[in-house]
Protein backbone atom coordinates (compact mmCIF):
# COMPACT_ATOMS: atom_id res chain seq x y z
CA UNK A 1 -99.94 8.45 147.74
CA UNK A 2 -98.18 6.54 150.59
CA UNK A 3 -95.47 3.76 149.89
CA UNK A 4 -97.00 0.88 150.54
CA UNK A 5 -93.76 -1.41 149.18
CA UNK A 6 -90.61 -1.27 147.35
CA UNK A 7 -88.48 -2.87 144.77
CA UNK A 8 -84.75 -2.98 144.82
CA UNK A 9 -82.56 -3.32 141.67
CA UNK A 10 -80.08 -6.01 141.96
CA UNK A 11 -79.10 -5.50 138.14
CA UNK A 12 -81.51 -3.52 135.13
CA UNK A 13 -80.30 -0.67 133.52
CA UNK A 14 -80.13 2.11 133.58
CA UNK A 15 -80.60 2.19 137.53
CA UNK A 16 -78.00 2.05 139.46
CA UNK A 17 -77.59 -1.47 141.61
CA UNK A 18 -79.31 -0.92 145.17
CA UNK A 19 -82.01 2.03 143.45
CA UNK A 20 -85.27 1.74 145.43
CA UNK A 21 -88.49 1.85 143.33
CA UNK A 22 -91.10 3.07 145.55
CA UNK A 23 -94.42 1.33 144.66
CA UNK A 24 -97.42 3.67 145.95
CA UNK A 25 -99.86 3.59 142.72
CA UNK A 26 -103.13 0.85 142.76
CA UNK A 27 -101.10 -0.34 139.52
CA UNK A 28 -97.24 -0.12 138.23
CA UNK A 29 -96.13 -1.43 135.04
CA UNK A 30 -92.38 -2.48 134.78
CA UNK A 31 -90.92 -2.77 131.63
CA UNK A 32 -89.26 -0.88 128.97
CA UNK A 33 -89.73 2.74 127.20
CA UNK A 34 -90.44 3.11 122.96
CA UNK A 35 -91.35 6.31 121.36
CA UNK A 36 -94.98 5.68 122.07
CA UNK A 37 -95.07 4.07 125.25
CA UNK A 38 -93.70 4.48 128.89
CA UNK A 39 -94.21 2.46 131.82
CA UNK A 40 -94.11 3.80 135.17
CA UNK A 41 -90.29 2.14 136.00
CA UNK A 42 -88.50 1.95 132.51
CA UNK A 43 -85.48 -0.78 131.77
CA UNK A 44 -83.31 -0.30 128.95
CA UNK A 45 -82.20 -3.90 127.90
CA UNK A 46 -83.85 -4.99 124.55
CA UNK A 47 -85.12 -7.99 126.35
CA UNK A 48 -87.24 -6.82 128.36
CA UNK A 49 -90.79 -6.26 126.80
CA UNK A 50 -92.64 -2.76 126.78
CA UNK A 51 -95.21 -3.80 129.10
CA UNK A 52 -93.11 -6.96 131.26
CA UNK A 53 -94.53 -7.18 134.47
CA UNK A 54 -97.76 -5.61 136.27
CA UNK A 55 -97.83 -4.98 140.42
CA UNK A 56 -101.04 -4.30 141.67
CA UNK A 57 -102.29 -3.85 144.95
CA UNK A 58 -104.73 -5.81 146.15
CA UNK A 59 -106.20 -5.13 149.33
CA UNK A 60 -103.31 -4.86 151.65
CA UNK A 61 -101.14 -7.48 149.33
CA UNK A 62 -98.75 -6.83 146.20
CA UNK A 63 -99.46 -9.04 143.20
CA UNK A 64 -97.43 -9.39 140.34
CA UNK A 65 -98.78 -10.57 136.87
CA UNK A 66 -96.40 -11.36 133.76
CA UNK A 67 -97.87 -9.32 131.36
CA UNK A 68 -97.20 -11.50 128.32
CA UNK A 69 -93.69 -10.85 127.99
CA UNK A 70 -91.63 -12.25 125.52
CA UNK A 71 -88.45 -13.34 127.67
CA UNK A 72 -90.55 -14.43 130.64
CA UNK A 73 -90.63 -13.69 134.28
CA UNK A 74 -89.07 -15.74 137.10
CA UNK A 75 -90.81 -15.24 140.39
CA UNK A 76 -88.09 -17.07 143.11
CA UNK A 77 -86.69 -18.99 140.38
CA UNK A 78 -89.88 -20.49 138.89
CA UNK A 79 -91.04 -18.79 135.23
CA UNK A 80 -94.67 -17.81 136.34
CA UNK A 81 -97.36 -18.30 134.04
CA UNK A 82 -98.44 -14.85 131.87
CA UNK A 83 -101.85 -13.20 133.11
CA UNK A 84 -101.93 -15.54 136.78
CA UNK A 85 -101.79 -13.82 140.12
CA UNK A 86 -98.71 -14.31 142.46
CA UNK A 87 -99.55 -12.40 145.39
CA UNK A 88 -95.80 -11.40 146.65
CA UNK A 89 -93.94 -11.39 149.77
CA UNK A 90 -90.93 -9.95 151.24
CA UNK A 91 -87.50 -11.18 150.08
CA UNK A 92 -89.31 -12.37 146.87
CA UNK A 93 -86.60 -12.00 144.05
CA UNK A 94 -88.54 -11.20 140.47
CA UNK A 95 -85.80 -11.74 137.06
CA UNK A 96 -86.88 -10.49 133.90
CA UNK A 97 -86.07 -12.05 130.45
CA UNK A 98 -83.77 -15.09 132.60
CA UNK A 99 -81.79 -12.73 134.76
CA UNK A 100 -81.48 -9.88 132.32
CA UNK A 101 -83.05 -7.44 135.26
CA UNK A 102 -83.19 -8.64 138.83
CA UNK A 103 -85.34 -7.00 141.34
CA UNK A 104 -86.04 -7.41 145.15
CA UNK A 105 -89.27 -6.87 146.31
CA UNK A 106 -89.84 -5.39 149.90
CA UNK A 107 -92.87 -4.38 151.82
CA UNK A 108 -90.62 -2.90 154.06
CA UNK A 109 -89.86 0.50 152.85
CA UNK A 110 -86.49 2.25 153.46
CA UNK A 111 -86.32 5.71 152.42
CA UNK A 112 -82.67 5.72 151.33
CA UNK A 113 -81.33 3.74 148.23
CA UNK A 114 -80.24 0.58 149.40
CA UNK A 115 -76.57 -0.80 149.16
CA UNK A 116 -75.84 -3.77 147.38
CA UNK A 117 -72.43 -5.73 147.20
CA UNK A 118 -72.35 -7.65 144.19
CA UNK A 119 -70.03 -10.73 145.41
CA UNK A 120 -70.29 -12.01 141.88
CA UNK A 121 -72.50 -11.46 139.03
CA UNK A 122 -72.07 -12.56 135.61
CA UNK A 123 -72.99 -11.06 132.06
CA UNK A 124 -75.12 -14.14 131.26
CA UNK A 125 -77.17 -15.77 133.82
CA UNK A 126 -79.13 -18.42 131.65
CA UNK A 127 -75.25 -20.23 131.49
CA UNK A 128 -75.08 -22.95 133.96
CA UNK A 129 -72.78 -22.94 136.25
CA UNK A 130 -70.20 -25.23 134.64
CA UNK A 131 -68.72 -28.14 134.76
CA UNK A 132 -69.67 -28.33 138.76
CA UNK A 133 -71.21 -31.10 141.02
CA UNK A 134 -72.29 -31.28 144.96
CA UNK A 135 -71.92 -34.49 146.49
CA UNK A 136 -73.86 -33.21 149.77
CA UNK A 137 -73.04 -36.53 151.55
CA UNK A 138 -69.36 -36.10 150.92
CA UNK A 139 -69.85 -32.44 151.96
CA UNK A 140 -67.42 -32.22 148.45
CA UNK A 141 -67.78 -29.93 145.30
CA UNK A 142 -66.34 -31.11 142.21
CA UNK A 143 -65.59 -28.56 139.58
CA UNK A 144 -64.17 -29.32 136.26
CA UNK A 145 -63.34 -32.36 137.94
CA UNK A 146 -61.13 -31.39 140.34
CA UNK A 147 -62.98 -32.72 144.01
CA UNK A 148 -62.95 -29.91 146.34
CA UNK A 149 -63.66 -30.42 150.22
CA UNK A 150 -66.07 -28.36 152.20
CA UNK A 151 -65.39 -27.14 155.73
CA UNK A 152 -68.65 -27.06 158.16
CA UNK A 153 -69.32 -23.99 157.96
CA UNK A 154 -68.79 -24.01 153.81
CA UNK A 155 -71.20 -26.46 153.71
CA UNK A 156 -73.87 -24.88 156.15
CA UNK A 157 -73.88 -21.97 154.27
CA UNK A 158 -73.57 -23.21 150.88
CA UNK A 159 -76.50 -25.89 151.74
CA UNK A 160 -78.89 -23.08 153.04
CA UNK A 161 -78.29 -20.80 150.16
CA UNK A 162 -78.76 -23.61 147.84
CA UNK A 163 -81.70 -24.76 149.32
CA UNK A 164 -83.67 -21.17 148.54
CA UNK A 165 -81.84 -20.34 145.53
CA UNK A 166 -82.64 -17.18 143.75
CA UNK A 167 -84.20 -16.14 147.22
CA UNK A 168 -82.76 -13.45 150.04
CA UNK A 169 -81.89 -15.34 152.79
CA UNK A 170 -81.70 -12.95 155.77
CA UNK A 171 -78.58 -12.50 157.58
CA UNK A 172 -80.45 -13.66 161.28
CA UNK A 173 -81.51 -16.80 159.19
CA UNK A 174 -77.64 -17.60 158.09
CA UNK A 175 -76.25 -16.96 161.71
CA UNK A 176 -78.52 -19.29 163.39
CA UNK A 177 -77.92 -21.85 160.34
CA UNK A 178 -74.74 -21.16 160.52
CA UNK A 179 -73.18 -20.80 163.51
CA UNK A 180 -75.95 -22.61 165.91
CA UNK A 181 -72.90 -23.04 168.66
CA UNK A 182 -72.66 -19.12 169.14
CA UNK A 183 -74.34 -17.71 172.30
CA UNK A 184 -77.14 -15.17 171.28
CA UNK A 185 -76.14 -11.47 170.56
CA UNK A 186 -78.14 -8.01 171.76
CA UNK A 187 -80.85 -8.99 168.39
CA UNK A 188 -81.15 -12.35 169.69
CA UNK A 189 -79.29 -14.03 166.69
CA UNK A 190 -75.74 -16.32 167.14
CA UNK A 191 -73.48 -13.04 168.22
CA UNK A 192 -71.51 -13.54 164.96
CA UNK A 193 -70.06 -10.05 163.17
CA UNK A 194 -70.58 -9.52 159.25
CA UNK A 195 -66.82 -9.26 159.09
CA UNK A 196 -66.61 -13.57 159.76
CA UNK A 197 -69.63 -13.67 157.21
CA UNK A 198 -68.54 -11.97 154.71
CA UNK A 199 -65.35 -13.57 154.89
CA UNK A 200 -66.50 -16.74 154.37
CA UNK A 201 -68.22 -16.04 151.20
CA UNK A 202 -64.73 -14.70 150.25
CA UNK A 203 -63.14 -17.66 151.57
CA UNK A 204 -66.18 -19.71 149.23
CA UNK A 205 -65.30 -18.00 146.44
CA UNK A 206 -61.53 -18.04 146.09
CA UNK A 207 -61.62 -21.58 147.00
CA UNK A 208 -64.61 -23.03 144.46
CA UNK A 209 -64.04 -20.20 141.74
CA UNK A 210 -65.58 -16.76 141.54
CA UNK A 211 -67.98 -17.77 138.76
CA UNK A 212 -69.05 -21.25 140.75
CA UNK A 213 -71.41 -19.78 142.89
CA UNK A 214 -73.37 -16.41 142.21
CA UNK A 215 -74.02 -15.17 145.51
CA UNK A 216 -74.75 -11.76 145.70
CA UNK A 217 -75.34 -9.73 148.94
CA UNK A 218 -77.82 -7.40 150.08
CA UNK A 219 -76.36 -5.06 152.37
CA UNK A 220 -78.03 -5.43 155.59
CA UNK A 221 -80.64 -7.93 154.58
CA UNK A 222 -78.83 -11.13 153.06
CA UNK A 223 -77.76 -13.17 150.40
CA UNK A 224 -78.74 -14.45 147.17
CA UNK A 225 -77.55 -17.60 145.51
CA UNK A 226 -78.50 -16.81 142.15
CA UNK A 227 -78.84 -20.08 139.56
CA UNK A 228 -80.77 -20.41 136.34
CA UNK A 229 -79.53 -24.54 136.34
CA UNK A 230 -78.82 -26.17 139.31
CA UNK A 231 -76.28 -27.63 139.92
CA UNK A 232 -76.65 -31.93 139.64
CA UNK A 233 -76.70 -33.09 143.85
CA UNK A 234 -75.99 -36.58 144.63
């Protein structure tokens, strides 16, 4: 059978972080193995349930269902209801039991495993993100009370991730949000190099904190701002 989609692992044992899932069957069950049971992609974590999440194909669309898990199923961010269709798109971001197993769902297939650079990622993702506040007005962060000031392009970033947390933001998407002064480059995006990205999510954070934002990058696609509580915006 013919891929017709894929899913990524951000984080889920025992795969290793960028493992592509091909997704070719009518029906896959994600979830995790017992003595009796298998499902077609198997996590180890305790959390997960047996049978956590179903994809089926539908026509020429991928639909996930929470199959009554115990620990839930974030679709984006949102916990989706167990048994309800949510027909998915590309750059959809699926956590199982609050962040215990992170997936990126693709219908663009890549017949390579997929390299992820984990930026930051945390043993517990349900924690909030600490004693931290954005005063978007003041383009300021204030973490355990100490009032940090954002540069412009701090802020332009951090604002764009924030505003589709616990989504992949493509990388032409954060250029021309960005860096909207840079003259177009040969893909018609700002002509800005991943070096000058990537070193301002260092710059972000060893200036906020490594723990103060989760972003975690995608290798070629984006970034994720991952949050299970957001952080209080005034």
């Amino acid at each position: 059978m013919d891929t017709y989609a894929s899913l990524y692992v951000i984080r889920g044992e025992p795969f290793r972080s960028g493992t592509c899932l091909n997704l070719a069957a009518p029906e896959t069950v994600v979830g995790r193995a017992s003595n009796t049971y298998s499902p077609d992609f198997a996590f180890s974590n305790a959390f997960i349930s047996r049978k956590h999440i179903l994809i089926r194909r539908e026509g020429d669309q991928a639909v996930l269902y929470d199959c009554g898990s115990r620990h839930g199923t974030e679709l984006n961010g949102e916990l989706i209801e167990p048994g309800r269709a949510y027909p998915l798109q590309s750059f959809d971001i699926i956590k199982l039991a609050k962040g215990m197993t992170v997936l990126h769902f693709s219908y663009v297939f890549a017949d390579r495993t997929l390299e992820l650079e984990p930026l930051s990622i945390t043993q517990r993702l349900d924690e909030p993100l600490g004693a931290m506040t954005i005063h978007w007005e003041k383009r300021e962060c204030v973490v355990n009370g100490k009032r940090i000031a954002m540069s412009e392009k701090e802020y332009l970033l951090l604002q764009l991730l924030h505003e589709q947390a616990n989504r992949l933001v493509p990388i032409s998407e954060i250029k021309e949000g960005v860096w909207p002064e840079r003259s177009a480059g040969p893909d018609g995006a700002p002509d800005v190099t991943m070096d000058e990205l990537n070193a301002l999510v260092y710059r972000i954070r060893k200036k906020y904190g490594k723990d103060t934002f989760l972003i975690s990058s995608v290798r070629g696609s984006g970034y994720v701002l991952e949050t299970d509580a957001e952080a209080q915006a005034r």
